[in-house]
PDB file of N, CA and C in Angstrom:
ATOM      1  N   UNK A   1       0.065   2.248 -12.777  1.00  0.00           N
ATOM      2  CA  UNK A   1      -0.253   0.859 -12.963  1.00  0.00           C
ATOM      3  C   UNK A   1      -1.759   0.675 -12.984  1.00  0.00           C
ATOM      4  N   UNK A   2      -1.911  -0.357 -13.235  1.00  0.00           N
ATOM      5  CA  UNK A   2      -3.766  -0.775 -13.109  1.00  0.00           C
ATOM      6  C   UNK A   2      -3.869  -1.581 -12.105  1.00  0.00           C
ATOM      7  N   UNK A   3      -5.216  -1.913 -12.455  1.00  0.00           N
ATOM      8  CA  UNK A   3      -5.854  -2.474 -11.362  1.00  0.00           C
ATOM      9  C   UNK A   3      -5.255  -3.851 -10.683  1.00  0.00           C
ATOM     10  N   UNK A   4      -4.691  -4.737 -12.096  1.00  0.00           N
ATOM     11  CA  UNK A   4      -4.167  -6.313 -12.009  1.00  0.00           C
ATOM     12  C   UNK A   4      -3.380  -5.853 -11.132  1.00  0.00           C
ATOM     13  N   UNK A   5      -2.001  -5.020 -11.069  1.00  0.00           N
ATOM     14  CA  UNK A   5      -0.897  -5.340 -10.045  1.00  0.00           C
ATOM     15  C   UNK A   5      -1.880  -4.496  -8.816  1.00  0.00           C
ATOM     16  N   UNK A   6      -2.738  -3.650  -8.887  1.00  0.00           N
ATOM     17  CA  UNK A   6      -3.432  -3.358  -7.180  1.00  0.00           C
ATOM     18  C   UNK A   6      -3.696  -4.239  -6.505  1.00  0.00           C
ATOM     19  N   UNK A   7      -4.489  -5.281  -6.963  1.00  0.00           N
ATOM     20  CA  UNK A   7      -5.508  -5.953  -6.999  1.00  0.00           C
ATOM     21  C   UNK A   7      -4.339  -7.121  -6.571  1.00  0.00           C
ATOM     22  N   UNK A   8      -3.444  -7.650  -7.113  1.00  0.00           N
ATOM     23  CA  UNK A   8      -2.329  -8.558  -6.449  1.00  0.00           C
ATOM     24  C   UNK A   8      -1.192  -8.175  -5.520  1.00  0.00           C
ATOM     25  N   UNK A   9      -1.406  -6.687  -5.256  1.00  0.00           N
ATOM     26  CA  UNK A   9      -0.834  -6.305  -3.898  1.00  0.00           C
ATOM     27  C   UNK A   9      -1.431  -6.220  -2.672  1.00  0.00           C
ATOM     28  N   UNK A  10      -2.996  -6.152  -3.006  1.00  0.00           N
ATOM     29  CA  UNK A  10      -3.889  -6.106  -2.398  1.00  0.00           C
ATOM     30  C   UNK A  10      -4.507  -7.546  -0.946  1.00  0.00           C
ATOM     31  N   UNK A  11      -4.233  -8.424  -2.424  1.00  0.00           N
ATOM     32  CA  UNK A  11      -4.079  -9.696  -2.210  1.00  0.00           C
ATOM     33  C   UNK A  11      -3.554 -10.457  -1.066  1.00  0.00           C
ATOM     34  N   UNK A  12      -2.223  -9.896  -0.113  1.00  0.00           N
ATOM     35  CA  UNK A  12      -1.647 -10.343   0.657  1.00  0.00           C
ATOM     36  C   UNK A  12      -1.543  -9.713   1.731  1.00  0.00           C
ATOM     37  N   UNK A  13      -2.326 -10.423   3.097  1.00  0.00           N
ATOM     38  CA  UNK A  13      -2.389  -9.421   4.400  1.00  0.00           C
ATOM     39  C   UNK A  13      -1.291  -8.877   4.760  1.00  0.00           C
ATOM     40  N   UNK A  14       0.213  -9.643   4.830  1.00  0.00           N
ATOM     41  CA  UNK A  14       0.991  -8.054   4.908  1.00  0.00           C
ATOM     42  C   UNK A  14       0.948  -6.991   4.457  1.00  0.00           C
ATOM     43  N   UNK A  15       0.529  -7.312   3.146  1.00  0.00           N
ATOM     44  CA  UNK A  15       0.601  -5.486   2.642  1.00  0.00           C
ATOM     45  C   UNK A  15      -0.066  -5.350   3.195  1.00  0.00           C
ATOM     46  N   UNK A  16      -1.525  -5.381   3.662  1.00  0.00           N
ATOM     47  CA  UNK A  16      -2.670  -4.729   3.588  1.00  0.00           C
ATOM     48  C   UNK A  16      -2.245  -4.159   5.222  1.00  0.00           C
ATOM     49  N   UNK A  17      -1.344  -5.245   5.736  1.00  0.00           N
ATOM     50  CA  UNK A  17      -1.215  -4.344   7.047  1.00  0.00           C
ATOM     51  C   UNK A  17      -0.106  -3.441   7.618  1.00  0.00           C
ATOM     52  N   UNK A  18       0.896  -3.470   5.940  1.00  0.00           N
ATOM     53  CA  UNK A  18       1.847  -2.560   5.960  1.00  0.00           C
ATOM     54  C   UNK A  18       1.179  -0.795   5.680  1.00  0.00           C
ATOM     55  N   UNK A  19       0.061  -1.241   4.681  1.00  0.00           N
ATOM     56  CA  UNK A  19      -0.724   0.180   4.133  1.00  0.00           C
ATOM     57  C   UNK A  19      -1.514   0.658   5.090  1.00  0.00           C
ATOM     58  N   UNK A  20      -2.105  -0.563   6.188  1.00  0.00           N
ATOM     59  CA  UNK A  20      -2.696   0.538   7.654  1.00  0.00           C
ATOM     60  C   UNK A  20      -1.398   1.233   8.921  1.00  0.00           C
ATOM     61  N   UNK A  21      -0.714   0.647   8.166  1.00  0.00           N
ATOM     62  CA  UNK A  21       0.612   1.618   9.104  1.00  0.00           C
ATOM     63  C   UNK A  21       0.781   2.425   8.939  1.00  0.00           C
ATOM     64  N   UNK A  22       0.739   2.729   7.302  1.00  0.00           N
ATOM     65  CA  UNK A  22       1.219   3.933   6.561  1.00  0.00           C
ATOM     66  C   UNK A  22       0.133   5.242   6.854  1.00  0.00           C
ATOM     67  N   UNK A  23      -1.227   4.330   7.297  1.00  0.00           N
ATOM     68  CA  UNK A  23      -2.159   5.593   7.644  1.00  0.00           C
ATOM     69  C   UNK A  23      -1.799   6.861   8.626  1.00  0.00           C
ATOM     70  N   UNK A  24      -1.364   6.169   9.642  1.00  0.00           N
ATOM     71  CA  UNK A  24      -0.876   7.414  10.471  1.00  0.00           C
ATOM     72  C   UNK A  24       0.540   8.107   9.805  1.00  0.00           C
ATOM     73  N   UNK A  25       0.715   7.982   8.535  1.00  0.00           N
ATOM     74  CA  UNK A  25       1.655   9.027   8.292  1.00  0.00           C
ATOM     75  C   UNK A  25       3.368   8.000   7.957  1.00  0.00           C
ATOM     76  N   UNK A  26       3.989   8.752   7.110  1.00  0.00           N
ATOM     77  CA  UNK A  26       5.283   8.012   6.825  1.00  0.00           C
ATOM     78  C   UNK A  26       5.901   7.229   7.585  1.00  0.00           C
ATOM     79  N   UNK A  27       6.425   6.242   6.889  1.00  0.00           N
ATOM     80  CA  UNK A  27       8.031   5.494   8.142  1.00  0.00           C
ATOM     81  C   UNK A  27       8.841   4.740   7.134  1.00  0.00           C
ATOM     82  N   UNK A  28      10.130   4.668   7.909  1.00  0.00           N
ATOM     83  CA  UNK A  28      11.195   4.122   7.400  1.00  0.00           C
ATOM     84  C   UNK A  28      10.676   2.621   7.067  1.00  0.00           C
ATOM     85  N   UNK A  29      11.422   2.353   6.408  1.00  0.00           N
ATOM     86  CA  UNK A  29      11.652   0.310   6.176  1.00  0.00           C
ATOM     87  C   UNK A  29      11.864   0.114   7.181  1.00  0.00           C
ATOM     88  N   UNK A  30      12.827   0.219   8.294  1.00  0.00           N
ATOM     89  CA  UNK A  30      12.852  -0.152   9.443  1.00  0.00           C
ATOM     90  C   UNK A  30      11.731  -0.246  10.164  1.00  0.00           C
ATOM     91  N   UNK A  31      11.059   0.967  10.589  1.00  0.00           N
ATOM     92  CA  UNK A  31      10.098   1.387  11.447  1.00  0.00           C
ATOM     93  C   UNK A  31       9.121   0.163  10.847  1.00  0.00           C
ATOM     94  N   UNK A  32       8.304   0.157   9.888  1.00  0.00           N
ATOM     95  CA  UNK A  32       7.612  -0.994   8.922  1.00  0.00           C
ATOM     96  C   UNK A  32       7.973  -2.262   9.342  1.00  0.00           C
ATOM     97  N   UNK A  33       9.182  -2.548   9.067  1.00  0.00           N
ATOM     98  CA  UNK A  33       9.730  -3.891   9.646  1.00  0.00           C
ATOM     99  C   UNK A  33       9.184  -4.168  11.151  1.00  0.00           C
ATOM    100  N   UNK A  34       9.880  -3.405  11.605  1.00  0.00           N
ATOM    101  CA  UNK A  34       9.745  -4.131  13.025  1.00  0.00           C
ATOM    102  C   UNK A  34       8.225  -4.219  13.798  1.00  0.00           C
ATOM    103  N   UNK A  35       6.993  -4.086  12.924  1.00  0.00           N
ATOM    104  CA  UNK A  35       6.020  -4.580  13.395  1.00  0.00           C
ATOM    105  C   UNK A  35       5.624  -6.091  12.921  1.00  0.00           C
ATOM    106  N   UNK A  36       6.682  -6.369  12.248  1.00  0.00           N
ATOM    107  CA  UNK A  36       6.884  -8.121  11.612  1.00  0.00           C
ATOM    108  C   UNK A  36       7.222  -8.672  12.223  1.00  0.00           C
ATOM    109  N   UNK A  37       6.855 -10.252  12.720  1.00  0.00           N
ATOM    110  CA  UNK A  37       8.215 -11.232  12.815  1.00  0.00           C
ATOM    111  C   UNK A  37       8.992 -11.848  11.735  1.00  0.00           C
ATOM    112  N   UNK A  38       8.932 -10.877  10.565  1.00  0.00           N
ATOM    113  CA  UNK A  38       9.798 -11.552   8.928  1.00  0.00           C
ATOM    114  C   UNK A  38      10.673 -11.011   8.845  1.00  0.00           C
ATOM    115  N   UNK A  39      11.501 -11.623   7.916  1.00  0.00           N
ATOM    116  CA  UNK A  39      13.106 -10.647   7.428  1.00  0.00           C
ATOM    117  C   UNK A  39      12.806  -9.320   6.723  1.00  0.00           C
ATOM    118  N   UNK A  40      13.822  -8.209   6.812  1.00  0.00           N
ATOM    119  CA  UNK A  40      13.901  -6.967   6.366  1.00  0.00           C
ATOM    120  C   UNK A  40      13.693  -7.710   4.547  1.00  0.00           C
ATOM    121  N   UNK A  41      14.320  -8.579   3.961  1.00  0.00           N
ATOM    122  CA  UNK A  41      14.409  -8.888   2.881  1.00  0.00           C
ATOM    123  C   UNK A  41      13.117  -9.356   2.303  1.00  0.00           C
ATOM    124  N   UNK A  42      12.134  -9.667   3.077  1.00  0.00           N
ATOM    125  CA  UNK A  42      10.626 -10.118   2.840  1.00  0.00           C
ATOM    126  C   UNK A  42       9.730  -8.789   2.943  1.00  0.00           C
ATOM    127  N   UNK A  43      10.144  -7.910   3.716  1.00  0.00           N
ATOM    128  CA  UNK A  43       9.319  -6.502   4.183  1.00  0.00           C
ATOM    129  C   UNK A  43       9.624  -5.745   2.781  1.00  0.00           C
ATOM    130  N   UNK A  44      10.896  -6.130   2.331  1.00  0.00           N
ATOM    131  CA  UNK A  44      11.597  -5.096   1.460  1.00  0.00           C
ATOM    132  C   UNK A  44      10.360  -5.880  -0.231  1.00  0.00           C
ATOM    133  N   UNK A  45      11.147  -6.745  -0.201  1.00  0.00           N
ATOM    134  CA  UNK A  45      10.095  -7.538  -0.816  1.00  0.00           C
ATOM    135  C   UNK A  45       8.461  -7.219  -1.105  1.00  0.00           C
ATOM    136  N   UNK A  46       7.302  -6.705  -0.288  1.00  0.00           N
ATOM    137  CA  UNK A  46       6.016  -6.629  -0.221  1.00  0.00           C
ATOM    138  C   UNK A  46       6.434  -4.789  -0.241  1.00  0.00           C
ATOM    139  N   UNK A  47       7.212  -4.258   0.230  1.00  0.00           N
ATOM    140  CA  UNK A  47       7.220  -2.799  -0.450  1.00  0.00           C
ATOM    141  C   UNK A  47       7.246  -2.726  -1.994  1.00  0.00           C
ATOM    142  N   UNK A  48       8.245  -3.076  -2.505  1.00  0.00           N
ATOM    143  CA  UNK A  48       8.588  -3.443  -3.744  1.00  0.00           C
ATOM    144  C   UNK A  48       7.205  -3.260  -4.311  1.00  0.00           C
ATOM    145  N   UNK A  49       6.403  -4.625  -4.375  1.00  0.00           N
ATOM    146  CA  UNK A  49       5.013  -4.716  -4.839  1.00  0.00           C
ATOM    147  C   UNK A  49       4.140  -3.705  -4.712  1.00  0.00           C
ATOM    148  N   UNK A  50       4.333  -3.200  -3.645  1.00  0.00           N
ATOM    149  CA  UNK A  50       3.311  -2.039  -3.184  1.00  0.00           C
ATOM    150  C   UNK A  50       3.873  -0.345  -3.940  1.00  0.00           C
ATOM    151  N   UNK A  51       4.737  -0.960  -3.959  1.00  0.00           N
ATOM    152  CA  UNK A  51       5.404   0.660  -5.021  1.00  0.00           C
ATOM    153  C   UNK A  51       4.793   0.181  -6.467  1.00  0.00           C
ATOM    154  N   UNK A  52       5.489  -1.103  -7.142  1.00  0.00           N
ATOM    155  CA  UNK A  52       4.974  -0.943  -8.528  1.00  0.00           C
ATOM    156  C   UNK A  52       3.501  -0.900  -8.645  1.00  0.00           C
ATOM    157  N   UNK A  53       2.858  -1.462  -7.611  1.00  0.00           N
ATOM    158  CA  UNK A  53       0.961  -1.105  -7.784  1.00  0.00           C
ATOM    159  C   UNK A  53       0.894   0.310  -7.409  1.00  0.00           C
ATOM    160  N   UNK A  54       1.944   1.702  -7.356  1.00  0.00           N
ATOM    161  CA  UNK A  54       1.922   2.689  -7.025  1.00  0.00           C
ATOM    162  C   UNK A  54       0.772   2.943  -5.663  1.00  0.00           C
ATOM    163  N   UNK A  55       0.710   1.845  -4.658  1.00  0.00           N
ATOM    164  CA  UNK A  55      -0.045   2.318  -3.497  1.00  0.00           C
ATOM    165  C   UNK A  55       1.014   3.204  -2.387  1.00  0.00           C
ATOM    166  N   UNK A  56       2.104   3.180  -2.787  1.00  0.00           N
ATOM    167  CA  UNK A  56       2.777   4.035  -1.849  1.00  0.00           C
ATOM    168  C   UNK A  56       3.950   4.625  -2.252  1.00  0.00           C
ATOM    169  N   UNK A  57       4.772   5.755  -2.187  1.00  0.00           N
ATOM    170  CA  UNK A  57       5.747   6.492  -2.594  1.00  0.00           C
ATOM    171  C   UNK A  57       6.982   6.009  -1.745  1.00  0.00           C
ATOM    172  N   UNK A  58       7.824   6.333  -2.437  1.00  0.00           N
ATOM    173  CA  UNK A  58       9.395   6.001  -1.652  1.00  0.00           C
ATOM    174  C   UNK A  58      10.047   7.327  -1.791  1.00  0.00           C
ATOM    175  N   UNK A  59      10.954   8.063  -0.490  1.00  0.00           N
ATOM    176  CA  UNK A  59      11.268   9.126  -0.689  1.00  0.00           C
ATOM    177  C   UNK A  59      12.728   8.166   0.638  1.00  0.00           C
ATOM    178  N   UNK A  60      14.194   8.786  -0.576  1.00  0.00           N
ATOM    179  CA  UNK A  60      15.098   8.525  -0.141  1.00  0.00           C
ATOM    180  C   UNK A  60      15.607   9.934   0.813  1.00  0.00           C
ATOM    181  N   UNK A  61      15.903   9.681   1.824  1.00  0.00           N
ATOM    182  CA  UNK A  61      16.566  10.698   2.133  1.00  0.00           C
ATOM    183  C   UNK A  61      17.843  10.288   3.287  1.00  0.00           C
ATOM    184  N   UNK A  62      19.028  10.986   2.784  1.00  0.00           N
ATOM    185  CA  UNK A  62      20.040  10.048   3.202  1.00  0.00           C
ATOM    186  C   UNK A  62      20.503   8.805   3.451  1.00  0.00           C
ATOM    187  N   UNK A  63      20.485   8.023   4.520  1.00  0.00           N
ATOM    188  CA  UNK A  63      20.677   6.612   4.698  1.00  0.00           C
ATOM    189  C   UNK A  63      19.440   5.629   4.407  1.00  0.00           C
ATOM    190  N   UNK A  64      18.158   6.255   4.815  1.00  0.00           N
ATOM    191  CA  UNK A  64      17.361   6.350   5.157  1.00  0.00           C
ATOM    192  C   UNK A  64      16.139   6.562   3.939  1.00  0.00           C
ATOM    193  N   UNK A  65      15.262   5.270   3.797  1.00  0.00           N
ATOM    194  CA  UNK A  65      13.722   5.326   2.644  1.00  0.00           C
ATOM    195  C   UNK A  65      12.808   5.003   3.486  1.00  0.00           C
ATOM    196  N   UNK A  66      12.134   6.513   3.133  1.00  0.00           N
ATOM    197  CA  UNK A  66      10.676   6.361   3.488  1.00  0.00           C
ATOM    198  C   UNK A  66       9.283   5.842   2.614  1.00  0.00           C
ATOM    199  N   UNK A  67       8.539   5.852   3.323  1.00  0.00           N
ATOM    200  CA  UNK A  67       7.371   5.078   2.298  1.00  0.00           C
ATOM    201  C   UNK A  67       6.172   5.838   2.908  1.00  0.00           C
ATOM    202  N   UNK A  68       5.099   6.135   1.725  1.00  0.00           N
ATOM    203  CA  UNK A  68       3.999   6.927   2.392  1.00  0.00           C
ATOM    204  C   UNK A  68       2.848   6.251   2.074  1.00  0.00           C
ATOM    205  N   UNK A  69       1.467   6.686   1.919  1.00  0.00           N
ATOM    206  CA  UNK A  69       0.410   5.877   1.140  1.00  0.00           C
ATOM    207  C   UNK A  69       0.249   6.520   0.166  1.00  0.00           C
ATOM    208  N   UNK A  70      -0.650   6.414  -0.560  1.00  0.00           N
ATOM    209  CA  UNK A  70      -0.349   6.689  -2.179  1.00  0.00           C
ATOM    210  C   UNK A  70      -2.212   6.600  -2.243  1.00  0.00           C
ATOM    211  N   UNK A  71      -3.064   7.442  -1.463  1.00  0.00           N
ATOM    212  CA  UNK A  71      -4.462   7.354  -1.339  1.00  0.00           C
ATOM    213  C   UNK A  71      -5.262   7.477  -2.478  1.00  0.00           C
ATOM    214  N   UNK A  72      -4.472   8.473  -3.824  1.00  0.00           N
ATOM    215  CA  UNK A  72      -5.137   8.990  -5.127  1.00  0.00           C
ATOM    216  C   UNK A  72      -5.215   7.012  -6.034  1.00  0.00           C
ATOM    217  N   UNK A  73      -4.926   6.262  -5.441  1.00  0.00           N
ATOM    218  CA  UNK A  73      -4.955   5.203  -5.631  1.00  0.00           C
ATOM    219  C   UNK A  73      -6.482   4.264  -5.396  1.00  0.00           C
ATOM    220  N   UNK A  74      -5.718   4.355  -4.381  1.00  0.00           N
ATOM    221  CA  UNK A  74      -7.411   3.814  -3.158  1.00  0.00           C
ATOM    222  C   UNK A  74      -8.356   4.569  -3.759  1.00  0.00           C
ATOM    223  N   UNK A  75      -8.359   5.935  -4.029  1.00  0.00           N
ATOM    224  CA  UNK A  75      -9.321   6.743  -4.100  1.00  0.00           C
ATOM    225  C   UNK A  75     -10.452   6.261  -5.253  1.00  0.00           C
ATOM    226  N   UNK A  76      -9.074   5.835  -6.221  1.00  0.00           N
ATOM    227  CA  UNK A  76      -9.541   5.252  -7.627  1.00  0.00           C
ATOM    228  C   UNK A  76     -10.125   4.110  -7.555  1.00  0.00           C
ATOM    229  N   UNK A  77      -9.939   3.208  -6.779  1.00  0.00           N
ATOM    230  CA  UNK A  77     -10.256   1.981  -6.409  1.00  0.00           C
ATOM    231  C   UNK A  77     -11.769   2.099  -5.909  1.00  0.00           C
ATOM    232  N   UNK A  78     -12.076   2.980  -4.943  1.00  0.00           N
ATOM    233  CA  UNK A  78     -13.421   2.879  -4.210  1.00  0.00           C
ATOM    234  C   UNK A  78     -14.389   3.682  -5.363  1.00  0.00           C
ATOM    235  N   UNK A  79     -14.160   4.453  -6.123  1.00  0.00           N
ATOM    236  CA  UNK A  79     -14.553   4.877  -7.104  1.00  0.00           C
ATOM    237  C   UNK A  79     -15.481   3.802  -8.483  1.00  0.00           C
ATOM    238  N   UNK A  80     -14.205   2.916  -8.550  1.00  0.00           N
ATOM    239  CA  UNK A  80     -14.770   2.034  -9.555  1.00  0.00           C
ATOM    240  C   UNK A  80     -15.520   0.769  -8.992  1.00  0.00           C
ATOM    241  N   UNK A  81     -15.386   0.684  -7.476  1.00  0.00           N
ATOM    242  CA  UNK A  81     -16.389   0.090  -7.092  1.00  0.00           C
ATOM    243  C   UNK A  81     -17.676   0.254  -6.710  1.00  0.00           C
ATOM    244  N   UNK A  82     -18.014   1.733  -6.870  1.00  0.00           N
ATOM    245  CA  UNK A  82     -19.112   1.873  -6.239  1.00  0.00           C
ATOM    246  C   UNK A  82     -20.053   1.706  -7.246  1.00  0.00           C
ATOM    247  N   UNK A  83     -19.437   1.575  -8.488  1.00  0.00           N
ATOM    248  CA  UNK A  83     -20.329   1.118  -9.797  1.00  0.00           C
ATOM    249  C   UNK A  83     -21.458  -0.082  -9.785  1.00  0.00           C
ATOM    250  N   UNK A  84     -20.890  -0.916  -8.836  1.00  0.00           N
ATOM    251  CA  UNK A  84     -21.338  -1.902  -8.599  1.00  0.00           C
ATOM    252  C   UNK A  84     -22.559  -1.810  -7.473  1.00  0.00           C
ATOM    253  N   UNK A  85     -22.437  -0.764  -6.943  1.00  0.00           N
ATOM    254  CA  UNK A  85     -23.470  -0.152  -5.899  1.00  0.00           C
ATOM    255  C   UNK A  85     -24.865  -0.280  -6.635  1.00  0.00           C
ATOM    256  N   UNK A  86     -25.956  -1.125  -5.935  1.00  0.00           N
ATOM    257  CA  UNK A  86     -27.439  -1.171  -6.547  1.00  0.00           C
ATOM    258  C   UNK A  86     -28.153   0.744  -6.195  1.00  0.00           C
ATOM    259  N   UNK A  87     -28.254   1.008  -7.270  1.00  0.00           N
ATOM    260  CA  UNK A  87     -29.199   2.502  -6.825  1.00  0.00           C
ATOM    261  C   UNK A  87     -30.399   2.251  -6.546  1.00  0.00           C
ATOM    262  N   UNK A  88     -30.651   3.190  -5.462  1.00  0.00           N
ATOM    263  CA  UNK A  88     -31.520   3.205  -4.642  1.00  0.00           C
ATOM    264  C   UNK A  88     -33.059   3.705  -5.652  1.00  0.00           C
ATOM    265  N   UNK A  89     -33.830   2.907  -5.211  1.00  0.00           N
ATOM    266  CA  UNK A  89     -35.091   3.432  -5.947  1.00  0.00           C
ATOM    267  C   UNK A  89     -36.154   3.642  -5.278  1.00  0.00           C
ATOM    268  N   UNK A  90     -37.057   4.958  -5.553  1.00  0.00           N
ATOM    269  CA  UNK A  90     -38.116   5.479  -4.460  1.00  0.00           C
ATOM    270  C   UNK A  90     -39.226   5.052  -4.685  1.00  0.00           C
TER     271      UNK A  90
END
C-alpha cells in the first residue's frame, strides 16, 4: 500500500497504541484487546486498517490470529521523511 492508507492508519491513537504493543513482539487479538476498554469488534476493526496499510502481519494459527509489526514499513516512512531534514551547513 502507500502512504494515503499509512498515513490514515496512522491517524488514529488506537492504532498508534495498538503498534506500540506490537513492539515488544507478537499477540493475539485477544491479548491486543484487552488493553482497551472497546469491543473486540472495534479492535478487530483498527487491525483490519492496520493490515491493509500493511503496518502489521496476521499469522493464523489454529483458533488463534496473531499480529506482528510490519517495521520495513515504518522504515519507509522515516526514510521519506528525512527528506525534509534541513542539511547541515559548515
Amino acid at each position: 500500500m502507500g502512504f494515503p492508507e499509512t498515513f490514515k492508519a496512522l491517524s488514529d491513537p488506537v492504532r498508534r497504541e495498538i503498534l506500540l504493543g506490537l513492539r515488544s513482539g507478537r499477540m493475539s487479538a485477544g491479548d491486543i484487546a484487552s488493553g482497551f476498554e472497546t469491543t473486540g469488534a472495534t479492535i478487530s476493526y483498527h487491525l483490519s486498517v492496520l493490515k491493509k496499510a500493511d503496518l502489521v502481519f496476521e499469522t493464523k494459527e489454529k483458533n488463534y490470529i496473531y499480529y506482528d509489526l510490519n517495521t520495513s514499513v515504518l522504515e519507509e516512512m522515516m526514510l521519506w521523511f528525512t527528506q525534509f531534514q534541513k542539511e547541515d551547513t559548515l
